[in-house]
C-alpha atoms as a PDB file:
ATOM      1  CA  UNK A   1      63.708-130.579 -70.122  1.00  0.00           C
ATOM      2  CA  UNK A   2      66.249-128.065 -71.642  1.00  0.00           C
ATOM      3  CA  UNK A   3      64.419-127.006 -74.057  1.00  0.00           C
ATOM      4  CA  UNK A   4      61.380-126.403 -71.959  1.00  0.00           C
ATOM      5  CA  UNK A   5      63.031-124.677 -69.226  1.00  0.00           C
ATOM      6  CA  UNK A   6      64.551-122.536 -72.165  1.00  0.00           C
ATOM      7  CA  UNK A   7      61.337-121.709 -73.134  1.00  0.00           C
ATOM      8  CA  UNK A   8      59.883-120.884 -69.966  1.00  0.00           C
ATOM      9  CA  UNK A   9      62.324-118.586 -69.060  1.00  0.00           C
ATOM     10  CA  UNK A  10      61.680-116.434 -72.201  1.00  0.00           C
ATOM     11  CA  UNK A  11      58.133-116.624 -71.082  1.00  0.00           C
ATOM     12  CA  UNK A  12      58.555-115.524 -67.882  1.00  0.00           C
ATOM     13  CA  UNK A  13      60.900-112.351 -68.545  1.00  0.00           C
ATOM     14  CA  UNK A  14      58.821-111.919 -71.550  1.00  0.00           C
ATOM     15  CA  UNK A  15      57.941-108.178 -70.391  1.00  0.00           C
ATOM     16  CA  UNK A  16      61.275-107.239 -69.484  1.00  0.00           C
ATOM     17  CA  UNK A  17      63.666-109.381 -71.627  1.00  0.00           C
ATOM     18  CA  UNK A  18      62.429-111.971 -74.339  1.00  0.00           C
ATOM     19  CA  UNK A  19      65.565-111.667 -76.641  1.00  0.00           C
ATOM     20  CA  UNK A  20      66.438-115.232 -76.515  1.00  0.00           C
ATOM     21  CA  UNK A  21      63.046-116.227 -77.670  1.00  0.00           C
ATOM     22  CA  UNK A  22      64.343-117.095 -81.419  1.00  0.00           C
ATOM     23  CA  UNK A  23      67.742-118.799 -80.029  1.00  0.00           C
ATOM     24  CA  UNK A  24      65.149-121.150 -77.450  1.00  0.00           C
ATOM     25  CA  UNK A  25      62.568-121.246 -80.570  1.00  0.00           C
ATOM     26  CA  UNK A  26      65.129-122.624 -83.048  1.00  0.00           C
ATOM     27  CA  UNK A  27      66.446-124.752 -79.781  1.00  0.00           C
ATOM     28  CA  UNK A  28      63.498-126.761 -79.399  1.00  0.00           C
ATOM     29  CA  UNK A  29      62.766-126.553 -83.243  1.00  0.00           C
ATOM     30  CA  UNK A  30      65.977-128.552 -83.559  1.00  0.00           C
ATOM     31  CA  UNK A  31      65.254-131.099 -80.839  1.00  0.00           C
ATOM     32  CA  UNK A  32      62.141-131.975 -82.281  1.00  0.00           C
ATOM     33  CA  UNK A  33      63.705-132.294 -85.987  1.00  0.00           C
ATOM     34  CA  UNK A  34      66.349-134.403 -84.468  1.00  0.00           C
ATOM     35  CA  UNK A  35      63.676-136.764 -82.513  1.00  0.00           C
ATOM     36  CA  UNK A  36      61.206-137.471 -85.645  1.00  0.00           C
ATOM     37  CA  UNK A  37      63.933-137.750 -87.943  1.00  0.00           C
ATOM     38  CA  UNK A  38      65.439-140.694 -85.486  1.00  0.00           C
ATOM     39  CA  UNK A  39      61.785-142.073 -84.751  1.00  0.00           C
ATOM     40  CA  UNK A  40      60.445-142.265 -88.210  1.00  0.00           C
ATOM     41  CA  UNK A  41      64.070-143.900 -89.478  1.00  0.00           C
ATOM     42  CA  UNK A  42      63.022-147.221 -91.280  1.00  0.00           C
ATOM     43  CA  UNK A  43      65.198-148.971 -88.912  1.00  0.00           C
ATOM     44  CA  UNK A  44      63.417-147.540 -85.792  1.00  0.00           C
ATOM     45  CA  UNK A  45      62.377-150.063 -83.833  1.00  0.00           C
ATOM     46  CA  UNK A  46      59.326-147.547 -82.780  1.00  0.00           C
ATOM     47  CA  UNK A  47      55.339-149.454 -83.794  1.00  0.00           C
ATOM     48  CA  UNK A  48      54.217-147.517 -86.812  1.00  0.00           C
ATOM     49  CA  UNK A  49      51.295-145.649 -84.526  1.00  0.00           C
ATOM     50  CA  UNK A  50      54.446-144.195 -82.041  1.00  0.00           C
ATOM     51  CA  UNK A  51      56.117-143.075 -84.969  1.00  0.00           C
ATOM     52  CA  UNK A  52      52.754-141.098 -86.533  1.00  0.00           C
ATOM     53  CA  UNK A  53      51.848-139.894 -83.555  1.00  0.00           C
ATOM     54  CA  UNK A  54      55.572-138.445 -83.214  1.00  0.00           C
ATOM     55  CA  UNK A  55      55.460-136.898 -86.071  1.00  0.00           C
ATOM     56  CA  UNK A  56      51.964-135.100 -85.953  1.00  0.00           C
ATOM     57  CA  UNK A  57      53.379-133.398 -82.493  1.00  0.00           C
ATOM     58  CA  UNK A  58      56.561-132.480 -84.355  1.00  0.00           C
ATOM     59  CA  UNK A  59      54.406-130.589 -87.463  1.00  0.00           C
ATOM     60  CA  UNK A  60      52.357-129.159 -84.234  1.00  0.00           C
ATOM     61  CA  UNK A  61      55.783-128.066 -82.699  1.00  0.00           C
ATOM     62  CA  UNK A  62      57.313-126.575 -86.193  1.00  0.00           C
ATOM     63  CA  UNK A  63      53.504-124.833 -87.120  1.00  0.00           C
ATOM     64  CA  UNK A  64      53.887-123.470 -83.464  1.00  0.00           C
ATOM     65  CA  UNK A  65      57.234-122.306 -83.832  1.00  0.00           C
ATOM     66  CA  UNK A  66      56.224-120.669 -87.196  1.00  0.00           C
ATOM     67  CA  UNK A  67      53.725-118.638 -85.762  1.00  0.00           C
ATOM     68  CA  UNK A  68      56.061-117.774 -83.116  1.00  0.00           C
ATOM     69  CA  UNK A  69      58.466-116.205 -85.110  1.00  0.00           C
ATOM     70  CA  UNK A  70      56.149-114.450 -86.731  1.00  0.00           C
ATOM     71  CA  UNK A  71      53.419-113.032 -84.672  1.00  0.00           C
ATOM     72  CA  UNK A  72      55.444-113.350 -80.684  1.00  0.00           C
ATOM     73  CA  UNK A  73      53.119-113.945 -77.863  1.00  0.00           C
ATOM     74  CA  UNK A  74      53.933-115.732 -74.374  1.00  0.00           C
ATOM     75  CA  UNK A  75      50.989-117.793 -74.003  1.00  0.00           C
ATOM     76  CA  UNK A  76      51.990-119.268 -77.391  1.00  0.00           C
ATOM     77  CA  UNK A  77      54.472-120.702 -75.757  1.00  0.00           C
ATOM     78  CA  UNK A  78      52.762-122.885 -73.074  1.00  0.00           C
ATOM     79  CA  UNK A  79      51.939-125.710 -75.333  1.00  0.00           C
ATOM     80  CA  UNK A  80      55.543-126.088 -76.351  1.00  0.00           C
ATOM     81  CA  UNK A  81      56.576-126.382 -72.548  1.00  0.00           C
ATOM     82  CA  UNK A  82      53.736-128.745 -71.989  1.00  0.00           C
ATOM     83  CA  UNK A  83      54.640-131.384 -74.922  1.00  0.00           C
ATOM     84  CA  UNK A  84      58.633-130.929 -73.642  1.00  0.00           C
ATOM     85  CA  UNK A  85      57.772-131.838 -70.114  1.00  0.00           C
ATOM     86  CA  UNK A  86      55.539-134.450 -71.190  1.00  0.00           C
ATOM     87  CA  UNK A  87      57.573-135.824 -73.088  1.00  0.00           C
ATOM     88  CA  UNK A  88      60.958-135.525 -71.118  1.00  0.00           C
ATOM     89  CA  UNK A  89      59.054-137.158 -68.097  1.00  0.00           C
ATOM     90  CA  UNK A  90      57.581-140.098 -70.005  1.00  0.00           C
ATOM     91  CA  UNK A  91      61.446-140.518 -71.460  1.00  0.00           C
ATOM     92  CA  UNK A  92      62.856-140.471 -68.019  1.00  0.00           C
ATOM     93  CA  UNK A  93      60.523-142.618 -66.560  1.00  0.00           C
ATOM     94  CA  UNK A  94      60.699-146.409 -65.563  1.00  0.00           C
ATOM     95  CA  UNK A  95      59.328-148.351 -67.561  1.00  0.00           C
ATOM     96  CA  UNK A  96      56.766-150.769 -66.659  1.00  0.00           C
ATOM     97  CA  UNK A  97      57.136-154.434 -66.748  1.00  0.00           C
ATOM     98  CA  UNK A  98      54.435-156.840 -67.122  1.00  0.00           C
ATOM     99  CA  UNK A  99      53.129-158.935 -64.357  1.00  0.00           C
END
């Protein structure tokens, strides 16, 4: 959720301040790194399809970050605070147990 509240901050003060945009771009960029490099591990205990799928979000967040750095615009930034929350909530949430 840090990451994505980092991000929408820059977003939202994008007209009047968006100098932290690279320091919350490389943030999230590091996150991400840090989450497919544990899930993909050959000792993750993660099924094969949870580990692929992990790491086609990741290329979508480092492609995304890319463009970012490159060619700045806010509404670029709404799919990287989507995937964060997404992802944060479905981390933080119980899990289910069978019946």
């Amino acid at each position: 959720m840090k990451a994505a509240s980092r991000l929408k901050n820059v977003q939202d003060n994008w007209e009047t301040d968006s100098s932290d945009l690279d320091a919350a771009v490389v943030y999230n960029r590091k996150l991400w790194t840090i989450l497919a490099t544990s899930a993909t591990e050959t000792d993750s205990p993660l099924p094969d399809d949870l580990k692929r799928n992990i790491t086609i979000i990741a290329v979508f967040i480092f492609n995304r970050s890319l463009d970012l750095i490159v060619d700045p615009k806010p509404s670029d930034l709404d799919a990287l605070i989507e995937i964060n929350r997404n992802v944060a909530l479905g981390l933080s949430a119980e899990p289910k147990v069978a019946a």
